[in-house]
Protein backbone atom coordinates (compact mmCIF):
# COMPACT_ATOMS: atom_id res chain seq x y z
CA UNK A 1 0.00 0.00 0.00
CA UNK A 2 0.68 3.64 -0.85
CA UNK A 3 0.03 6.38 0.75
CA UNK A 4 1.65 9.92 0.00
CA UNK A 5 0.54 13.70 -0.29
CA UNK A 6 1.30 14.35 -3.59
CA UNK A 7 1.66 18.04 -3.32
CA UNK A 8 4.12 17.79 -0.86
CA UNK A 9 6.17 15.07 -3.05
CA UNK A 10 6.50 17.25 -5.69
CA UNK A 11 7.69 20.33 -3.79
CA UNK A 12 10.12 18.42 -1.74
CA UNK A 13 11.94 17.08 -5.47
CA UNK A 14 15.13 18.66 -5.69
CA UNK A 15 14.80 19.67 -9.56
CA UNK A 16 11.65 20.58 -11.52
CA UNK A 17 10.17 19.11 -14.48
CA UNK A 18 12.17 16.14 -12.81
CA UNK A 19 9.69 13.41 -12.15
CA UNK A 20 9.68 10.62 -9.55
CA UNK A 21 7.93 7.35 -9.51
CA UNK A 22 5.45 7.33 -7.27
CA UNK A 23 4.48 3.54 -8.40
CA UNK A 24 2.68 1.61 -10.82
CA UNK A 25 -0.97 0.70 -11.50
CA UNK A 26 -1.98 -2.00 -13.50
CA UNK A 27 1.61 -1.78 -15.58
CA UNK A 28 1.60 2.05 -15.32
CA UNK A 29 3.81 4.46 -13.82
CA UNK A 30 2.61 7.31 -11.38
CA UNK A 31 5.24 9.97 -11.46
CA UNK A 32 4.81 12.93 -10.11
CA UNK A 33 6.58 16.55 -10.61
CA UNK A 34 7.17 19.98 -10.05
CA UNK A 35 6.68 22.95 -12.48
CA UNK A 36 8.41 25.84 -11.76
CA UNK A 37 7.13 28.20 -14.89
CA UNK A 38 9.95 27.13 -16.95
CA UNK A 39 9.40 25.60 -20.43
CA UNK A 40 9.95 22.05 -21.02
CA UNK A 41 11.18 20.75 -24.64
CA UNK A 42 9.35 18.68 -26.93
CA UNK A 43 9.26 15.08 -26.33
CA UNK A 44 7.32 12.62 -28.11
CA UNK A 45 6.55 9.10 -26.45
CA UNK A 46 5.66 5.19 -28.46
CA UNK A 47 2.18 5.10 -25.85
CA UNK A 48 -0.59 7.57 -24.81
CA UNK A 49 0.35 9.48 -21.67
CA UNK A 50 -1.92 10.92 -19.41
CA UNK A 51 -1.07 14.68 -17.70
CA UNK A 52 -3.42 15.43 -14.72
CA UNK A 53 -2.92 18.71 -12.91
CA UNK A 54 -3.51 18.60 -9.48
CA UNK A 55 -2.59 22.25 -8.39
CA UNK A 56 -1.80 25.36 -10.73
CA UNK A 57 -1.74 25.22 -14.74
CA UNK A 58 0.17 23.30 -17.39
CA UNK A 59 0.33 25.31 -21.00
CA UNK A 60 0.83 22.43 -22.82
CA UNK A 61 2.23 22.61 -27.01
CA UNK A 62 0.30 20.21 -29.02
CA UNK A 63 1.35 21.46 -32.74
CA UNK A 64 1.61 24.95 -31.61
CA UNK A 65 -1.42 25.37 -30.04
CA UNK A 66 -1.56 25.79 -26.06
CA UNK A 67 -3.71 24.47 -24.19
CA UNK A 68 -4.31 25.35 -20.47
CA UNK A 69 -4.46 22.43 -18.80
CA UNK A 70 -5.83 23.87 -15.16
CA UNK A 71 -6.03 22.00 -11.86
CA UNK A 72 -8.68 19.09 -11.56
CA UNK A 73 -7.91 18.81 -15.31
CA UNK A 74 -6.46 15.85 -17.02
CA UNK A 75 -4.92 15.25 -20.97
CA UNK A 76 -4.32 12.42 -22.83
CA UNK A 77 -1.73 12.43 -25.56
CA UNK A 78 -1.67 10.11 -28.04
CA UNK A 79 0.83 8.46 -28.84
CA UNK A 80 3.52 9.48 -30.87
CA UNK A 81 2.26 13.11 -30.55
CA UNK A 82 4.87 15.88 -30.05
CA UNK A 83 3.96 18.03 -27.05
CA UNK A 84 5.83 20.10 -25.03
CA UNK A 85 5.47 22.75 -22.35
CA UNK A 86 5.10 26.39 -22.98
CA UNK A 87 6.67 29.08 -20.10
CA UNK A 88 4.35 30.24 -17.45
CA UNK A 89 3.41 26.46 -16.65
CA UNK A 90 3.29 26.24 -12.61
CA UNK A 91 2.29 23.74 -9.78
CA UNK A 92 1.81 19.73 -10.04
CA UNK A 93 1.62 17.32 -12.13
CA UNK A 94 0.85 13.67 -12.58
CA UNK A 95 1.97 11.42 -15.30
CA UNK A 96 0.85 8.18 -16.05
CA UNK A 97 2.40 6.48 -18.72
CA UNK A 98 4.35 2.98 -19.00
């Protein structure tokens, strides 16, 4: 069993937009990170990742369009979709993905 404030995770990390593993899920990981309004380069991945926001915003790049990703909110990207993250982004954020 698990059993962690997430919030507090995140802001103890040393590094933003440096994840940790939390755990998996049914062959997922749960990572969890800190945004610190910096941008974060494009990455593509081979499976669909999901972004949930638990505090603050994400302005995430999908082909050059932002999209504000706000707390309580969650984003799947496809697979093999280049995203990335646009300045301003700020808070937590949860990534499941394998």
């Amino acid at each position: 069993m698990l059993h962690k404030n997430l919030i507090s995770e995140a802001a103890a990390l040393p590094v933003a937009w440096r994840s940790t593993v939390l755990g998996k899920a049914g062959g997922a990981q749960v990572k969890v990170l800190r945004m610190d309004e910096c941008d974060y380069p494009d990455e593509t991945h081979d499976f669909t990742e999901a972004l949930l926001v638990l505090d603050g915003q994400m302005n995430l790049d999908i082909h050059g369009e932002i999209v504000a990703v706000k707390a309580g909110e969650l984003y799947l990207v496809p697979a093999h979709t280049p995203h990335a993250v646009a300045a301003g982004s700020r808070g937590t954020l949860i990534i499941i993905d394998q």
